[in-house]
N, C-alpha and C. Protein backbone atom coordinates (compact mmCIF):
# COMPACT_ATOMS: atom_id res chain seq x y z
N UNK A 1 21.54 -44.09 58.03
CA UNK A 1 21.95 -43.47 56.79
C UNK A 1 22.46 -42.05 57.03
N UNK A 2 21.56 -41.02 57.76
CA UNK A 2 22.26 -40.00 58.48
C UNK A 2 23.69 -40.32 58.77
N UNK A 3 23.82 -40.53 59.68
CA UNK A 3 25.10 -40.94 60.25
C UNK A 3 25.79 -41.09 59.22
N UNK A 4 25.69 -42.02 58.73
CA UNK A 4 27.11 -42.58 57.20
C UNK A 4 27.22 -41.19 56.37
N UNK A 5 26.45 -40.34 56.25
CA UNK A 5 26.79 -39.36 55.00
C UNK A 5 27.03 -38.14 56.34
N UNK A 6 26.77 -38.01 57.69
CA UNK A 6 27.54 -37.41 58.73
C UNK A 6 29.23 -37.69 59.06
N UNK A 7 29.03 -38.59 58.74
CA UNK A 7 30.56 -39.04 58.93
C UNK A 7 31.74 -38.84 57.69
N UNK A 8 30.73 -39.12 56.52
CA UNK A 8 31.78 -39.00 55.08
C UNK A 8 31.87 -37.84 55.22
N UNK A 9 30.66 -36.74 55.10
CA UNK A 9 31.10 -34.99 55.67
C UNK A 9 32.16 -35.10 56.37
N UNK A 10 32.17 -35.30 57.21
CA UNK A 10 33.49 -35.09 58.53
C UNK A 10 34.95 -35.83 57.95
N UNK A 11 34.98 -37.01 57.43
CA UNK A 11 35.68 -37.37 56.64
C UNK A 11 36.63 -36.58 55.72
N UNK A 12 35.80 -35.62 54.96
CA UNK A 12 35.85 -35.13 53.52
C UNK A 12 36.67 -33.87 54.19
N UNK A 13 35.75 -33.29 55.22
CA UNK A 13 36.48 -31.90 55.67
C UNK A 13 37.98 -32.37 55.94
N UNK A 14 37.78 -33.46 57.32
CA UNK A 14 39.04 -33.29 58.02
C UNK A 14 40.47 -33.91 56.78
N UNK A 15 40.14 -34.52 55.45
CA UNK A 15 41.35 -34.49 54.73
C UNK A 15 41.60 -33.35 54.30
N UNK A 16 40.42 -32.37 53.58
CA UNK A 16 40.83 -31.25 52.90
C UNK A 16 41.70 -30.29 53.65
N UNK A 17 41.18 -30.21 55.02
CA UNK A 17 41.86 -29.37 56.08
C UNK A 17 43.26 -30.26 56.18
N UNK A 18 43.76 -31.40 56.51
CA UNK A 18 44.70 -32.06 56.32
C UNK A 18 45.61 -31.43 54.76
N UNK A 19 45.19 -31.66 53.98
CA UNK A 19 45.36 -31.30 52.84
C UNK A 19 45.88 -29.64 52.18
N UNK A 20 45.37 -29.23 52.76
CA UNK A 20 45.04 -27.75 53.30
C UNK A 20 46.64 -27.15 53.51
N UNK A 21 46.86 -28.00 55.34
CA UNK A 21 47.77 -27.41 56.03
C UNK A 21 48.81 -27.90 55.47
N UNK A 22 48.56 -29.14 54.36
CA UNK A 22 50.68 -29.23 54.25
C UNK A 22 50.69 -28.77 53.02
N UNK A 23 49.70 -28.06 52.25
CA UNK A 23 50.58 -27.57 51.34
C UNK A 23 50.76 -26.23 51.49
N UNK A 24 50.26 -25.60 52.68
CA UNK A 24 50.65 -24.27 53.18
C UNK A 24 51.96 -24.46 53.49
N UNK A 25 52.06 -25.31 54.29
CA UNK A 25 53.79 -25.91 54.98
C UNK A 25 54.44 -26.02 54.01
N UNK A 26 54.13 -26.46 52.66
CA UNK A 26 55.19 -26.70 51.63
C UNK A 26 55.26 -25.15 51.15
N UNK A 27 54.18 -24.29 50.69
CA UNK A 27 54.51 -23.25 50.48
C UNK A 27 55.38 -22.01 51.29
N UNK A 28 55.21 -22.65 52.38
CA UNK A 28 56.41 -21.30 53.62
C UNK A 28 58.00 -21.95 53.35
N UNK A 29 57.77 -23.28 53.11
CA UNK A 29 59.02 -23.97 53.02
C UNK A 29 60.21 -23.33 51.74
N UNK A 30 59.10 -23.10 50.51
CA UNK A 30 59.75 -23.03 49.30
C UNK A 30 59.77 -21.46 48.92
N UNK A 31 59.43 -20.29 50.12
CA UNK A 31 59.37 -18.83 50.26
C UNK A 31 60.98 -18.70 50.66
N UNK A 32 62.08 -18.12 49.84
CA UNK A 32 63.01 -17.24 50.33
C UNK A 32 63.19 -16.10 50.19
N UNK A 33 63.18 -16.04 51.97
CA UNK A 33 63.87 -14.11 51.65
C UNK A 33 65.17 -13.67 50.46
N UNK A 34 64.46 -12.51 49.78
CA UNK A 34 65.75 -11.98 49.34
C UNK A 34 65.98 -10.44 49.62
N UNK A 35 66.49 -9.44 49.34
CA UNK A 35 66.62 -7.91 49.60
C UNK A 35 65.96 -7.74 48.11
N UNK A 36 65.58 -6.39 48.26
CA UNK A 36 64.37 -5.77 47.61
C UNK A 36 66.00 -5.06 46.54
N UNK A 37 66.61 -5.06 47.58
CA UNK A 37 67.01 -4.55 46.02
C UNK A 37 68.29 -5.15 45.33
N UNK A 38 69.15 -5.65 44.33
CA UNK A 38 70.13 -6.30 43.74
C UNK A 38 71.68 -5.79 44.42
N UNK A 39 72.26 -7.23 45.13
CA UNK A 39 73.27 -7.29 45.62
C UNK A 39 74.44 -7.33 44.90
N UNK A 40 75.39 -6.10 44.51
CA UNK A 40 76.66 -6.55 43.48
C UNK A 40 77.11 -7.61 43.80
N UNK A 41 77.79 -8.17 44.92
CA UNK A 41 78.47 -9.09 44.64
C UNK A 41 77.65 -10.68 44.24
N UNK A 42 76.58 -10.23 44.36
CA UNK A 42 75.66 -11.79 44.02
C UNK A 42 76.45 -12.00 42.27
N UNK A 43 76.46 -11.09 41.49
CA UNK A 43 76.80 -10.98 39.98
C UNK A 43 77.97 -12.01 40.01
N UNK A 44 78.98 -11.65 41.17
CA UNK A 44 80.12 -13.44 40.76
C UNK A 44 79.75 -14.09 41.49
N UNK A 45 78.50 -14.90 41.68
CA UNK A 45 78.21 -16.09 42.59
C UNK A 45 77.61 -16.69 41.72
N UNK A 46 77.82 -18.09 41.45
CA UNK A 46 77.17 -18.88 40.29
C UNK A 46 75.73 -19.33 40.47
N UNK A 47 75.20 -18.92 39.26
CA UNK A 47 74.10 -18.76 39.62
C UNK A 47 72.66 -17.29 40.06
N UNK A 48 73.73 -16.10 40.12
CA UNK A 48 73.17 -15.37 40.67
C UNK A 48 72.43 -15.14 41.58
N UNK A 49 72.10 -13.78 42.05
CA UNK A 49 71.27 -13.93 43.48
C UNK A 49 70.52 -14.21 44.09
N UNK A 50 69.34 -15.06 43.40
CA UNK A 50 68.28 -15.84 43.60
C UNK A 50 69.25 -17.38 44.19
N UNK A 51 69.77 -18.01 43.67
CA UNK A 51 70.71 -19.02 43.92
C UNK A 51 71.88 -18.72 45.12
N UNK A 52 72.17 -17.04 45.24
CA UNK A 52 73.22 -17.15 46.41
C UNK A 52 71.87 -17.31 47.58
N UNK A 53 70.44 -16.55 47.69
CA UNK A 53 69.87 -16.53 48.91
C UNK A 53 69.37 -18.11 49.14
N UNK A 54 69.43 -19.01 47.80
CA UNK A 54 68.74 -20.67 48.05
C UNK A 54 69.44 -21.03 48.95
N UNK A 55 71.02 -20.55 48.62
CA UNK A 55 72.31 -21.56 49.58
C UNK A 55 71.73 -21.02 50.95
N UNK A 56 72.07 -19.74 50.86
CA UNK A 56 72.23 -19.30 52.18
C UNK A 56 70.66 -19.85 52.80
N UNK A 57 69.71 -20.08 52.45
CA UNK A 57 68.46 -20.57 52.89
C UNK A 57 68.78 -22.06 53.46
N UNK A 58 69.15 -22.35 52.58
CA UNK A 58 69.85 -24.16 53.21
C UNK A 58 70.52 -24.27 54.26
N UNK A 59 72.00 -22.90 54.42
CA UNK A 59 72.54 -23.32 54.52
C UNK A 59 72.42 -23.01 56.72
N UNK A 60 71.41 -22.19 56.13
CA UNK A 60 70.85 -20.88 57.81
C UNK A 60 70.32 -21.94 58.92
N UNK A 61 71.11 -22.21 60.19
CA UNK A 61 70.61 -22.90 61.18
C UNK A 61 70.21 -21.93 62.41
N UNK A 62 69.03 -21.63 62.81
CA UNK A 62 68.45 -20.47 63.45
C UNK A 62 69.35 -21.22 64.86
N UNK A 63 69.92 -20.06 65.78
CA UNK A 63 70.60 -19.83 67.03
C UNK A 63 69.62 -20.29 67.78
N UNK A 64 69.94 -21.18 68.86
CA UNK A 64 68.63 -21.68 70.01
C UNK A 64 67.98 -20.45 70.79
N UNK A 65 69.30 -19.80 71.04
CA UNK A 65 69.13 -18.25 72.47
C UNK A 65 67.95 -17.51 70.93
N UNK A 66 68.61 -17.18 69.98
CA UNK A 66 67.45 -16.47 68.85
C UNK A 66 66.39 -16.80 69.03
N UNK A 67 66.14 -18.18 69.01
CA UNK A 67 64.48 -18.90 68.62
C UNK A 67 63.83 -18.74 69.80
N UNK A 68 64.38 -19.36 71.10
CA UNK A 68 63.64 -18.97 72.40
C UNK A 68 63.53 -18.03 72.41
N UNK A 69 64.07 -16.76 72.53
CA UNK A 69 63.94 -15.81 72.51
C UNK A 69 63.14 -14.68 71.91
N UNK A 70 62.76 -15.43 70.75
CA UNK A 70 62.15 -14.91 69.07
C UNK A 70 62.44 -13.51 68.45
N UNK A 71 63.97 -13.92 68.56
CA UNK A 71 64.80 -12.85 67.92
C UNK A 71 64.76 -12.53 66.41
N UNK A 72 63.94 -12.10 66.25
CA UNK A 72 64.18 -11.73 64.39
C UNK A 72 64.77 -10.63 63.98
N UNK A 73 65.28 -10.45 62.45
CA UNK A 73 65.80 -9.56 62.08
C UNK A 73 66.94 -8.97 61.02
N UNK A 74 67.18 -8.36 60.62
CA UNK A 74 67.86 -8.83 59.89
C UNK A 74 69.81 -8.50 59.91
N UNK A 75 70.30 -9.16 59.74
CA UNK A 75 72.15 -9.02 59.94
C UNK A 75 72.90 -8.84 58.48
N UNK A 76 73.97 -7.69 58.78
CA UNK A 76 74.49 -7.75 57.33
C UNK A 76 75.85 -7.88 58.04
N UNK A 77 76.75 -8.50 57.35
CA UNK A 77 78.05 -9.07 56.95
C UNK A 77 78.60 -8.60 55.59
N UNK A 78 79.89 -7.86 56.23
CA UNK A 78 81.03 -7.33 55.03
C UNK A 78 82.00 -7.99 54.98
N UNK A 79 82.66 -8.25 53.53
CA UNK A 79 83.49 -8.91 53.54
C UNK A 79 84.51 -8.58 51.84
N UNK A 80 85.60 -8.94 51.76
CA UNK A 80 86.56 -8.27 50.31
C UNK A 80 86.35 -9.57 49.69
N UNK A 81 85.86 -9.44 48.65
CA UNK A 81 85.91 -10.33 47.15
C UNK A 81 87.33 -10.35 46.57
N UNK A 82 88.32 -10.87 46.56
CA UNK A 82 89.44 -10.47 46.06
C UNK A 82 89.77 -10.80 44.69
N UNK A 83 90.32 -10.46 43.96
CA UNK A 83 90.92 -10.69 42.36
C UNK A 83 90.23 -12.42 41.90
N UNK A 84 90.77 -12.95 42.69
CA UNK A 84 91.03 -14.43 42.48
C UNK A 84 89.66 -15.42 43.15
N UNK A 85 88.59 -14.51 43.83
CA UNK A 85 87.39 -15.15 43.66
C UNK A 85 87.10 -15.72 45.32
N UNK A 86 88.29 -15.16 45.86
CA UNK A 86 88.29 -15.96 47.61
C UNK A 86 88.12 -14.44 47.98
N UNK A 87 87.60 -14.70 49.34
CA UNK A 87 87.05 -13.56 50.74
C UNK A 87 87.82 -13.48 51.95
N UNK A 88 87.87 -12.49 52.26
CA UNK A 88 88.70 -12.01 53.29
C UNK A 88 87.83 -10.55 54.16
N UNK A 89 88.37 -11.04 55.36
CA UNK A 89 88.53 -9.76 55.83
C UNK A 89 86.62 -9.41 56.53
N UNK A 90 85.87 -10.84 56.71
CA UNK A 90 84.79 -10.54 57.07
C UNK A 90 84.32 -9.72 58.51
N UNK A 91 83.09 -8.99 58.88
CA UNK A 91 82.90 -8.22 60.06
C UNK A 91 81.50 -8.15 59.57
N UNK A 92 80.86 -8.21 61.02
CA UNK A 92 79.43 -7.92 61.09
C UNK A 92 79.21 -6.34 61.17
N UNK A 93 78.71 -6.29 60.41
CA UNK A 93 78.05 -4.72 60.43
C UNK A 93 76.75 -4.46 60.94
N UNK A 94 76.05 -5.41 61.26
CA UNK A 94 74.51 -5.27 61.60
C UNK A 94 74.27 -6.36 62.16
N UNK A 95 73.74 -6.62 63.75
CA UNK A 95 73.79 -7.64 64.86
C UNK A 95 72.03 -7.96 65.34
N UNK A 96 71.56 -8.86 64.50
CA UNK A 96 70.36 -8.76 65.41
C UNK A 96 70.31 -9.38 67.18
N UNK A 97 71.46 -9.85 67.15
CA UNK A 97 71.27 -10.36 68.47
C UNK A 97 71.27 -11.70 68.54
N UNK A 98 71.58 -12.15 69.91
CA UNK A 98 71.18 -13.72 70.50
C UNK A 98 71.59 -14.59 69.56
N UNK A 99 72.75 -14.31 69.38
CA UNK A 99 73.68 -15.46 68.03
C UNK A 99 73.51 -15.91 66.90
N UNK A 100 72.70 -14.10 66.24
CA UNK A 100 72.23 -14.25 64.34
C UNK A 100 73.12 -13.70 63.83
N UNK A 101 74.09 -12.80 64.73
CA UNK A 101 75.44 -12.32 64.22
C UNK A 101 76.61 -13.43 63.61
N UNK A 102 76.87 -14.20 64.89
CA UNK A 102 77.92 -15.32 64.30
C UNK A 102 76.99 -16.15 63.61
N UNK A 103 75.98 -16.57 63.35
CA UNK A 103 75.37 -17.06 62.39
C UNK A 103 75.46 -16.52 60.81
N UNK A 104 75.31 -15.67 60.92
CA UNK A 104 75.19 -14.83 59.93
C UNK A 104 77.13 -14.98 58.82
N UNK A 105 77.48 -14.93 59.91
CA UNK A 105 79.25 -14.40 59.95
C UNK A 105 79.34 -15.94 59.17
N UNK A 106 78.95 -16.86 60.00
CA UNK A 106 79.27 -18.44 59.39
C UNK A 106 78.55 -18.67 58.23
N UNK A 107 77.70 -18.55 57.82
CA UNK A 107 77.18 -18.53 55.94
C UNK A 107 78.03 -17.88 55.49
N UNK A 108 78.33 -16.46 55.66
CA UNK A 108 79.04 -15.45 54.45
C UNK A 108 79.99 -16.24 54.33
N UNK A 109 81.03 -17.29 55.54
CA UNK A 109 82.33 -17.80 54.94
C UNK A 109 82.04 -18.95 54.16
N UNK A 110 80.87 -19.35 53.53
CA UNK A 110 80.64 -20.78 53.39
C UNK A 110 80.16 -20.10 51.94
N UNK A 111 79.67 -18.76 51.56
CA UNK A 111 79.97 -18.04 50.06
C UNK A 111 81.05 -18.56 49.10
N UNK A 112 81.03 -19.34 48.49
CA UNK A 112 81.71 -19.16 46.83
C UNK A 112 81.92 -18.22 46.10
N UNK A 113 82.86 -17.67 45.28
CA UNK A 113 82.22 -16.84 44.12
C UNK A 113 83.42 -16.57 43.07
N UNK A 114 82.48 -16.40 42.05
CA UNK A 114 83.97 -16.62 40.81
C UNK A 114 84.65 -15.11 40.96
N UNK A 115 85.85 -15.66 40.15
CA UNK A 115 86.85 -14.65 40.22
C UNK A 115 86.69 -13.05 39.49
N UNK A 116 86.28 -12.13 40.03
CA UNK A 116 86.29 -10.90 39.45
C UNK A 116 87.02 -10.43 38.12
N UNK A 117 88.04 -10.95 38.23
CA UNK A 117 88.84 -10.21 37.53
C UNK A 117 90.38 -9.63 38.08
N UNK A 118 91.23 -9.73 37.74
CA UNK A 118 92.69 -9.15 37.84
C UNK A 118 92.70 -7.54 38.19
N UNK A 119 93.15 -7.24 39.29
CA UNK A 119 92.88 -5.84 39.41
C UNK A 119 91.68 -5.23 39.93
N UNK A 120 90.48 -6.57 40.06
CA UNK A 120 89.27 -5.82 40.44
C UNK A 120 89.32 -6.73 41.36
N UNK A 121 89.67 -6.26 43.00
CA UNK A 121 88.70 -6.50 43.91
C UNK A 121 87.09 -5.86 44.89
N UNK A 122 86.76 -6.25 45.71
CA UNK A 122 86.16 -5.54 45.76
C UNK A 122 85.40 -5.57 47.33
N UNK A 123 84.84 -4.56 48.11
CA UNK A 123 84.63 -4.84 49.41
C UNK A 123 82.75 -5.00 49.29
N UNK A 124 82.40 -6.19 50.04
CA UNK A 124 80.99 -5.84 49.26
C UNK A 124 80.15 -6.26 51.07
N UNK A 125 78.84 -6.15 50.69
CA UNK A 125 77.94 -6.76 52.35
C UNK A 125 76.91 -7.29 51.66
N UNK A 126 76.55 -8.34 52.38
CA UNK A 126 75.74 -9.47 51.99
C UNK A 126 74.06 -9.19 53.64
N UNK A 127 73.42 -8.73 53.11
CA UNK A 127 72.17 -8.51 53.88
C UNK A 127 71.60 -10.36 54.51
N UNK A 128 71.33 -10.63 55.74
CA UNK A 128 70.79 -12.07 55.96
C UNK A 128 69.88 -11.82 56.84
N UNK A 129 68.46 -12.32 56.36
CA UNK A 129 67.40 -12.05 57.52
C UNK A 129 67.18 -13.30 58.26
N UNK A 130 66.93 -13.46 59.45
CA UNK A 130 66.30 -14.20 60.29
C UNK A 130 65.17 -13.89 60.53
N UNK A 131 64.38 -15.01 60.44
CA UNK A 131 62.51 -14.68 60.67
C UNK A 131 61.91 -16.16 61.44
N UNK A 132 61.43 -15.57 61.98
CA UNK A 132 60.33 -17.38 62.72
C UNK A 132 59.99 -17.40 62.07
């Protein structure tokens, strides 16, 4: 009888601990970085800037040389919003290294965003962190 209510103990723990760890895993999963402070050009991205960092969360494939390496950090990318809602003219301004730069460079071109306005373009930088 020992035994049987030794074992359901052990039982009971090892699901909760089971239990435990994936919904920690679901919770790191559903954590995105954003910048502390409000990005203008997020304002013509549909959806706003909670929704531009989801994409870019989706859309972020961490660099192999980065991950071995455990390069973190964060990269900003500039780029012109023009009249008509298309981008031009992108450049890394901030390199963490070990290929989070062209990473970085490849989301900003994969940005959408509605059209400003006639006469209003605009040069803006989009902050992207990399983190293990």
């Amino acid at each position: 009888m020992k035994s049987k209510i030794s074992f359901l103990f052990l039982l009971f723990a090892f699901v909760s601990f089971v239990a435990t760890a994936q919904s920690a895993d679901t919770a790191k999963e559903k954590e995105v970085w954003m910048p502390s402070k409000s990005i203008a050009v997020a304002e013509y991205y549909k959806g706003g800037q909670e929704a531009m960092y989801q994409f870019i969360d989706k859309q972020i494939k961490y660099p192999a040389l980065a991950r071995r390496n455990r390069v973190q950090g964060e990269c900003i990318v500039s780029f012109t919003l023009n009249e008509d809602g298309s981008t031009s003219g992108f450049k890394v301004l901030k390199n963490a290294g070990a290929g989070t730069g062209e990473e970085a460079l490849r989301i900003a071109k994969l940005l959408k965003f509605k059209a400003p306005g006639p006469g209003f373009g605009m040069v803006a930088s989009v902050p992207i962190m990399f983190k293990l």
